[in-house]
Protein backbone atom coordinates (compact mmCIF):
# COMPACT_ATOMS: atom_id res chain seq x y z
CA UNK A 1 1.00 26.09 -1.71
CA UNK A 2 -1.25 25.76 -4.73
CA UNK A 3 -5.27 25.38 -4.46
CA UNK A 4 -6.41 22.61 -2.72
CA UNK A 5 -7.03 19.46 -5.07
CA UNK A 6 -10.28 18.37 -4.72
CA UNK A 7 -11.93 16.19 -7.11
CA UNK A 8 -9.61 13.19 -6.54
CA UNK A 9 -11.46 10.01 -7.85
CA UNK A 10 -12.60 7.68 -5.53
CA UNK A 11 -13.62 3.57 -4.58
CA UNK A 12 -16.89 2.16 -2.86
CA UNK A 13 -15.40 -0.80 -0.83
CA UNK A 14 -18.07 -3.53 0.32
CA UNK A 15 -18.35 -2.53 3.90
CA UNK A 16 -20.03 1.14 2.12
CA UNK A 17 -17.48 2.84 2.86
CA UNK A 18 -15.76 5.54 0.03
CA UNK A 19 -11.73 5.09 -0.02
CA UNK A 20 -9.54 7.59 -2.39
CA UNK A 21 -8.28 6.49 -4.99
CA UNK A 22 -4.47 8.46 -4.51
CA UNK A 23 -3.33 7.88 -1.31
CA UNK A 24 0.38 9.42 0.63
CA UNK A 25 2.60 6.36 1.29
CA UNK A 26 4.19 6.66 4.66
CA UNK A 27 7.22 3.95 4.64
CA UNK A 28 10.07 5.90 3.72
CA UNK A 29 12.87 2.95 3.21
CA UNK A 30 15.52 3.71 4.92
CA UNK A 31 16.24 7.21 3.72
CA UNK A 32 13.79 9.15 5.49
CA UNK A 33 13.43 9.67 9.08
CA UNK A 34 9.75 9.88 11.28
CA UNK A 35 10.33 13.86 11.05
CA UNK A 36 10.67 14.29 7.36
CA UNK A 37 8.01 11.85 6.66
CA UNK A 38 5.27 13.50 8.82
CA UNK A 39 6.18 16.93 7.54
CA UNK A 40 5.48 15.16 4.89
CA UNK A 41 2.01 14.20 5.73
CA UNK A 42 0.93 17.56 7.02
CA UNK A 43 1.88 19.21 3.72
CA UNK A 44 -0.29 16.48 1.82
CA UNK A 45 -3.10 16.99 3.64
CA UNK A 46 -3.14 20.50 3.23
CA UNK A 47 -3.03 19.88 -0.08
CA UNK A 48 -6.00 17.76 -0.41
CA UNK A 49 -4.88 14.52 -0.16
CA UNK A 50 -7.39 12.54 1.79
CA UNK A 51 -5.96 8.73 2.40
CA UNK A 52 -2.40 8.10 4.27
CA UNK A 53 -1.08 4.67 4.41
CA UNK A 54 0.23 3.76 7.18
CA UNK A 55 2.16 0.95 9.22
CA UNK A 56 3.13 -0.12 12.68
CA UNK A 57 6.65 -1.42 10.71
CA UNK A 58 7.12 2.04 9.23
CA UNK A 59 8.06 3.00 13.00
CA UNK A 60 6.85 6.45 12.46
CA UNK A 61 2.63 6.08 13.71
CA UNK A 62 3.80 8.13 16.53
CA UNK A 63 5.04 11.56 14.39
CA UNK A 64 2.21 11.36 12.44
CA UNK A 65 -0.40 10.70 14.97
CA UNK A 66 1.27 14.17 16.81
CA UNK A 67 0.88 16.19 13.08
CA UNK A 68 -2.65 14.77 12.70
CA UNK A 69 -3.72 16.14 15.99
CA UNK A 70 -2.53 19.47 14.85
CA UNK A 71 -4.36 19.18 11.83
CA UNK A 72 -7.97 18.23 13.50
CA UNK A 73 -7.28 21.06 16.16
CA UNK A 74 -6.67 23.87 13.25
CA UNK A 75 -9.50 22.61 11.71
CA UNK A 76 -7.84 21.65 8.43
CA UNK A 77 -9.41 18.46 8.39
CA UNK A 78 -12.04 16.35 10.19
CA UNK A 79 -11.47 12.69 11.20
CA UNK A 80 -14.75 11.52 9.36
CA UNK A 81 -12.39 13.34 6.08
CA UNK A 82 -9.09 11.07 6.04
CA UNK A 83 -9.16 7.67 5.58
CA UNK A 84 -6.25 6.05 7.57
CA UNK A 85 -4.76 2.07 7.04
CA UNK A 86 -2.38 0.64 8.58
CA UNK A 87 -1.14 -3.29 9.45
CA UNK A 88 -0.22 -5.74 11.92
CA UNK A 89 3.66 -6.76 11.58
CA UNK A 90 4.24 -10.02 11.34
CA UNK A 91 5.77 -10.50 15.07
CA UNK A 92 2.16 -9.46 16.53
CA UNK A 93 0.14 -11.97 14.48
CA UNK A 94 -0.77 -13.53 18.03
CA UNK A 95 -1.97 -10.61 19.77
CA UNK A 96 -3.15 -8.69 16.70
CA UNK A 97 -5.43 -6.56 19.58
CA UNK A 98 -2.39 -5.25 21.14
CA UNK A 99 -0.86 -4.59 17.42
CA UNK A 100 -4.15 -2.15 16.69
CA UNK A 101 -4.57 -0.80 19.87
CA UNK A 102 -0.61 0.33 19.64
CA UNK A 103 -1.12 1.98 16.30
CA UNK A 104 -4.75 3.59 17.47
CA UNK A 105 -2.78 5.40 20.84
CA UNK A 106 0.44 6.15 18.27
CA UNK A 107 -2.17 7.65 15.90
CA UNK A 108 -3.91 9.45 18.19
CA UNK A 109 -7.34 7.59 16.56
CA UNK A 110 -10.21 6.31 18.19
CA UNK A 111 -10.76 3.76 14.67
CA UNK A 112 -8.88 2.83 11.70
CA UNK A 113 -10.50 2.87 8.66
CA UNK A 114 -8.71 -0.22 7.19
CA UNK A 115 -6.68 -2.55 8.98
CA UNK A 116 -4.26 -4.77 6.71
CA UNK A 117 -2.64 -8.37 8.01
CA UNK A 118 0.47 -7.07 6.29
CA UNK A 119 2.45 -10.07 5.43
CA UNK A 120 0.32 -13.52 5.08
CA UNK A 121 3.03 -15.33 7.69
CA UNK A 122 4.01 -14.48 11.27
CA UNK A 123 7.82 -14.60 9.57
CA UNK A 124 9.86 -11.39 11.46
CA UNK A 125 12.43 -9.33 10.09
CA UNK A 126 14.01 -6.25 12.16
CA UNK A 127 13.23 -3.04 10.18
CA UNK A 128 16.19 -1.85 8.06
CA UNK A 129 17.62 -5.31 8.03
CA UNK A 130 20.03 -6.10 4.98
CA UNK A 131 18.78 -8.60 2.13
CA UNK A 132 21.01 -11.92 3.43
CA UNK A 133 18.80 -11.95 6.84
CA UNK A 134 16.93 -14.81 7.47
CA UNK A 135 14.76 -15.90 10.91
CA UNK A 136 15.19 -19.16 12.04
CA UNK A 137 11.81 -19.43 13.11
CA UNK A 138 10.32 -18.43 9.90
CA UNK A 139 7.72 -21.00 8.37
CA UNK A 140 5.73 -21.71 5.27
CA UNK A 141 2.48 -19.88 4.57
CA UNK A 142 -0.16 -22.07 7.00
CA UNK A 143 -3.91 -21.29 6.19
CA UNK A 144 -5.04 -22.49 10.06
CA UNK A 145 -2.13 -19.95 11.55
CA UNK A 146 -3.48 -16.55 8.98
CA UNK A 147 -7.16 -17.56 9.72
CA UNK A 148 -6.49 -17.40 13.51
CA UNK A 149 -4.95 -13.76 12.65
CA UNK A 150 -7.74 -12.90 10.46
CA UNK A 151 -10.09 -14.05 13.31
CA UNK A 152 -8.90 -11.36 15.00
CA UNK A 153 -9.24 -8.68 12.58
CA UNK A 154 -12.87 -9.49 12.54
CA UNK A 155 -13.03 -9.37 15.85
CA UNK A 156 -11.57 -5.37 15.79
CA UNK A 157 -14.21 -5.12 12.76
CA UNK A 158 -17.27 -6.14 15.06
CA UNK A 159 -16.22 -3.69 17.86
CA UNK A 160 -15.47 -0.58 15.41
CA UNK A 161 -12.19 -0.34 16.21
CA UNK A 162 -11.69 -0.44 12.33
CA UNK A 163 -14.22 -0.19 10.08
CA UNK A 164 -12.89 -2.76 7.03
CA UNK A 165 -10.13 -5.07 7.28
CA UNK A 166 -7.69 -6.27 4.47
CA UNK A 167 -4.97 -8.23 3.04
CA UNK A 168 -1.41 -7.75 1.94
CA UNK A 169 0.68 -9.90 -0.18
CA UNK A 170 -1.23 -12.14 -1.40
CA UNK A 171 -1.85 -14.50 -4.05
CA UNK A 172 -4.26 -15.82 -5.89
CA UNK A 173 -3.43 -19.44 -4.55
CA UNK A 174 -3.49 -18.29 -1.43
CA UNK A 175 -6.89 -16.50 -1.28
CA UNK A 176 -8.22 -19.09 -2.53
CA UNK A 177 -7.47 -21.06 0.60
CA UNK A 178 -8.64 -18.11 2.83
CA UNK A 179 -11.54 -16.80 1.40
CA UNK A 180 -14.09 -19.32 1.31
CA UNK A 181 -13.36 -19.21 5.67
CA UNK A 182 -13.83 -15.42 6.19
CA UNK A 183 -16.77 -14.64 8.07
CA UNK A 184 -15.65 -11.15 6.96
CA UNK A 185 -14.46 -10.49 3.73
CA UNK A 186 -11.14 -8.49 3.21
CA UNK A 187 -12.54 -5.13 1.48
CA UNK A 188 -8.97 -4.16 0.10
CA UNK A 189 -5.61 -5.63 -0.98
CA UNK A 190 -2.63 -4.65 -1.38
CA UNK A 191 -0.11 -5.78 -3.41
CA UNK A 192 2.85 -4.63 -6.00
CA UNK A 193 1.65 -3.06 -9.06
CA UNK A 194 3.39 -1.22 -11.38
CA UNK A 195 3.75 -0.75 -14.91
CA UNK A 196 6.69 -3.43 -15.37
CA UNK A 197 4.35 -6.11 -12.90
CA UNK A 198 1.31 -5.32 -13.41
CA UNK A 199 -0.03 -8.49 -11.57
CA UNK A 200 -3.23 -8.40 -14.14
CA UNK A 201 -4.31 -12.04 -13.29
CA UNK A 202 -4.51 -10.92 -8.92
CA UNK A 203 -5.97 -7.96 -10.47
CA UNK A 204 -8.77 -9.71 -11.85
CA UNK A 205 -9.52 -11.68 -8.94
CA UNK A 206 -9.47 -9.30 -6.71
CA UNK A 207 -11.74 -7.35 -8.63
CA UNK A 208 -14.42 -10.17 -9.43
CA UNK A 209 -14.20 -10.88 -5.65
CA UNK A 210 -15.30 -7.18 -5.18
CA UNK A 211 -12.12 -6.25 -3.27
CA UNK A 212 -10.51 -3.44 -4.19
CA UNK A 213 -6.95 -3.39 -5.34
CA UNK A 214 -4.23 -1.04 -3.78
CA UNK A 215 -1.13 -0.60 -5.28
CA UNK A 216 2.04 -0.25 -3.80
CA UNK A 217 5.64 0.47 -5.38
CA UNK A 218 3.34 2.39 -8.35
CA UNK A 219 6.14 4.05 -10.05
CA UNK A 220 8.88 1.48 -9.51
CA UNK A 221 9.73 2.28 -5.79
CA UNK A 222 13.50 4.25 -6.85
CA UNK A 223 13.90 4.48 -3.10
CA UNK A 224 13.41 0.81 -2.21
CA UNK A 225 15.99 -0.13 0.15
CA UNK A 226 19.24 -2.12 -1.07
CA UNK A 227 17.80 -5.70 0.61
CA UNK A 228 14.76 -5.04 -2.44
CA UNK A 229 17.05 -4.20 -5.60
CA UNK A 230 18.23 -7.13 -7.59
CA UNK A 231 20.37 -7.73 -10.83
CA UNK A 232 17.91 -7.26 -13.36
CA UNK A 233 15.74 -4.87 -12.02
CA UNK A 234 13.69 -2.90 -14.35
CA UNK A 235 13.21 0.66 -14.00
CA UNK A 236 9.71 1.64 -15.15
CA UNK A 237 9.78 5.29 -15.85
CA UNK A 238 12.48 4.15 -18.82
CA UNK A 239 10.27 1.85 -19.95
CA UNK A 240 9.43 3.00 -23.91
CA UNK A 241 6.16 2.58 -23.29
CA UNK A 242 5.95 4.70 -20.03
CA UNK A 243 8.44 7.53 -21.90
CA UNK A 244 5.99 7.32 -24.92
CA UNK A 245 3.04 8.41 -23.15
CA UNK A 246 4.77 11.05 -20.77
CA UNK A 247 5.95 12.94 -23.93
CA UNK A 248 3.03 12.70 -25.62
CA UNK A 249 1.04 14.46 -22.49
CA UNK A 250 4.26 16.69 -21.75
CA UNK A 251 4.58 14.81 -18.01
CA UNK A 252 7.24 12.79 -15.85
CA UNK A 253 6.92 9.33 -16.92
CA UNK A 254 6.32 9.12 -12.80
CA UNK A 255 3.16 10.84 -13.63
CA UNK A 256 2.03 8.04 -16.49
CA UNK A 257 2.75 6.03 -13.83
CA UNK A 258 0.01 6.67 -11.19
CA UNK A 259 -3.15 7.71 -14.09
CA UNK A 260 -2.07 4.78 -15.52
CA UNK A 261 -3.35 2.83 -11.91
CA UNK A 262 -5.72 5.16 -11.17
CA UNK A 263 -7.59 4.75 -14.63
CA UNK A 264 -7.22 0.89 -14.66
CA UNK A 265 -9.43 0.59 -11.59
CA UNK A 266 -7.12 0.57 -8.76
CA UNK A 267 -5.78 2.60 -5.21
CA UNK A 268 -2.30 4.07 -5.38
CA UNK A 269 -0.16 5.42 -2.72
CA UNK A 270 2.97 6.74 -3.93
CA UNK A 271 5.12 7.97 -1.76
CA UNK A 272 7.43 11.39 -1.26
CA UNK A 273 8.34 13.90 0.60
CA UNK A 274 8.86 16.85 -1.73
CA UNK A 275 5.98 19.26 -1.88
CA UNK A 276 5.85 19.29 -5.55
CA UNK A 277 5.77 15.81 -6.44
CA UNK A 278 3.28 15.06 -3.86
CA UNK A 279 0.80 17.54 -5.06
CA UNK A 280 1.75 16.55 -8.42
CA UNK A 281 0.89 12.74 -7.83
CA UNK A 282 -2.35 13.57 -6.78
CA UNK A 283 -3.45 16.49 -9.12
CA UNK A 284 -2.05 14.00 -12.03
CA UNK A 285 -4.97 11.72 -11.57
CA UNK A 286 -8.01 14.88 -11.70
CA UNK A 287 -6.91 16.04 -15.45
CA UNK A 288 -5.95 14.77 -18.64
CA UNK A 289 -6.46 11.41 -18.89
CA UNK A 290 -4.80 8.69 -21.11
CA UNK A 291 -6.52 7.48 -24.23
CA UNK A 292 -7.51 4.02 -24.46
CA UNK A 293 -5.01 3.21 -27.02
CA UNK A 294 -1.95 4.87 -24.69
CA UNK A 295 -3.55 2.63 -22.14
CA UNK A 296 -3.43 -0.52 -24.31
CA UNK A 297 0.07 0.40 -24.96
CA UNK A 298 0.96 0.43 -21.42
CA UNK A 299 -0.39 -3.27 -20.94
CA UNK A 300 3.09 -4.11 -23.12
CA UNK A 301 5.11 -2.48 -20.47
CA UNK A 302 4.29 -5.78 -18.58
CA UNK A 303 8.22 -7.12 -17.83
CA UNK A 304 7.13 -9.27 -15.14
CA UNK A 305 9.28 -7.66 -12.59
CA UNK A 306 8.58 -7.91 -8.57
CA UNK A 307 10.89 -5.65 -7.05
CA UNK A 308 10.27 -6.50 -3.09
CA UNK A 309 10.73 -10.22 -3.75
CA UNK A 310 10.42 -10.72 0.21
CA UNK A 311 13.82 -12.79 0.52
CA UNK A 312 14.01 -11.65 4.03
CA UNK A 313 11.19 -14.11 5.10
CA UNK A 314 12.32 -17.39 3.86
CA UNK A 315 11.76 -20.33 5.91
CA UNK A 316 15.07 -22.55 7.01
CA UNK A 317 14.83 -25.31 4.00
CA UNK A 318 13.36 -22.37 1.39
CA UNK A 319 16.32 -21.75 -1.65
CA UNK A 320 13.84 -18.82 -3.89
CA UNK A 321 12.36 -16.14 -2.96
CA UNK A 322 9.76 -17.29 -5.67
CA UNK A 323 8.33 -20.31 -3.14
CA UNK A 324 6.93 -17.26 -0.88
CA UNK A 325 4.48 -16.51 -3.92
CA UNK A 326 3.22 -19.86 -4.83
């Protein structure tokens, strides 16, 4: 393995604390199993890489809880040096203490650094479930039933169990509702961003409501499973734009990709399992950065295309996958 990477920018959340701004995505579709995907991990954080994002759904806290106790016990890394996330599923939105204190013992963590309500409705889909699936007992967004989840978070927050607390899939309606009734404010969100949906106006409020945006899917997500690809799909690393810039700095248009997110002002977590992309994702954001004109040319990349439309969670009544992001 190459040097260690090092000077990875970073993100001062509200709560204080410093988040990087690259971190390893840990949900590896359907493709990858719990073994390949902490391998993974350990590789990455030998590496340098700092932040893993991680998820109860993911089913794979428990591998990677195992290879970060190696890690601590070589002294590769402290605790104090990572910064961990991960989320209550939607089936736990009830119990969310059970939810963290599940992920904490899977870990092997006494605290999370930033605990997400991952999907703004208690709607459940089994993991690796195809596209046509739909819940019976799935139900409209409901402000009083996410506040009495994000009760809860703060609740974790106040007794250290994690240390900020965030939201997922989200929009700007719906924050709206929410925010004005946090006691605690979400530090982070996370949402889709990418160069063909770049999201710019949840973007902005998130960032004028100092929460800091994480994006997921950064470089069009080519290992989505099949329930998230759709007619019509675009694929951002042939966007021109995208190609235009990655030939002019002699990269993968993957590459273009994450500086692009990192320089705009946001979190990314690409994921992979192959040494060399990994390290390459994150060394990518520490050199040669894009002008402001490539950077203005990537804003016309903008094909307004959300990849996980989140069809799976439609309420009985609900036709488009569009009413879940009104």
């Amino acid at each position: 393995m190459s040097e260690k990477i090092t000077n990875v920018p970073s993100y001062e959340l509200n709560t204080g604390a410093v988040m990087p701004a690259v971190g390893l995505g840990t949900f590896g579709s359907d493709k990858y199993n719990s073994e390949v995907i902490s391998a993974a991990v350990a590789g990455a954080v030998r590496a340098g890489y700092r932040m893993l994002d991680c998820a109860t759904v993911y089913q794979n806290e428990d591998r990677i809880g195992e290879v970060l106790d190696g890690l601590f016990s070589e002294g590769v890394v402290k605790r104090e040096d990572l910064f961990i996330t991960s989320k209550v599923w939607n089936d736990e939105h009830r119990d969310v203490r059970k939810a963290c204190e599940r992920s904490l013992k899977d870990l092997r963590l006494s605290y999370i650094d930033l605990y997400f309500v991952h999907w703004p409705f208690p709607n459940y889909h089994a993991p690796g479930c195809d596209g046509d699936s739909r819940n019976p007992d799935s139900k409209p967004f409901s402000v009083d039933e996410f506040m009495d989840t994000w009760r809860q978070l703060e609740a974790l927050y106040d007794e250290g169990l994690v240390k900020a607390i965030g939201m997922s899939n989200m929009t700007v309606s719906k924050l709206d509702q929410v925010l004005p009734l946090c006691r605690i404010k979400p530090s982070a969100l996370e949402m889709e961003c990418h160069p063909s949906f770049q999201q710019q106006e949840l973007f902005d409020y998130a960032k004028a409501h100092d929460i800091v945006p994480i994006g997921f899917c950064p470089i069009g997500s080519p290992s989505r499973p099949e329930r998230d690809r759709s007619e019509g799909d675009v694929a951002d690393m042939e966007l021109d734009e995208v190609v235009s810039v990655a030939k002019a700095h002699n990269i993968h248009p993957a590459l273009v990709c994450l500086k692009w997110a990192v320089q705009r002002g946001m979190c990314t977590i690409p994921f992979s399992v192959k040494e060399s992309q990994y390290i390459s994702n994150l060394k990518c954001t520490t050199e040669d950065p894009l002008t402001e004109e490539e950077m203005e040319l990537l804003k016309k990349a903008e094909r307004g295309c959300r990849l996980v439309k989140g069809q799976v969670f439609l309420w009985p009544g609900a036709t488009d996958w569009k009413q879940l992001w009104e």
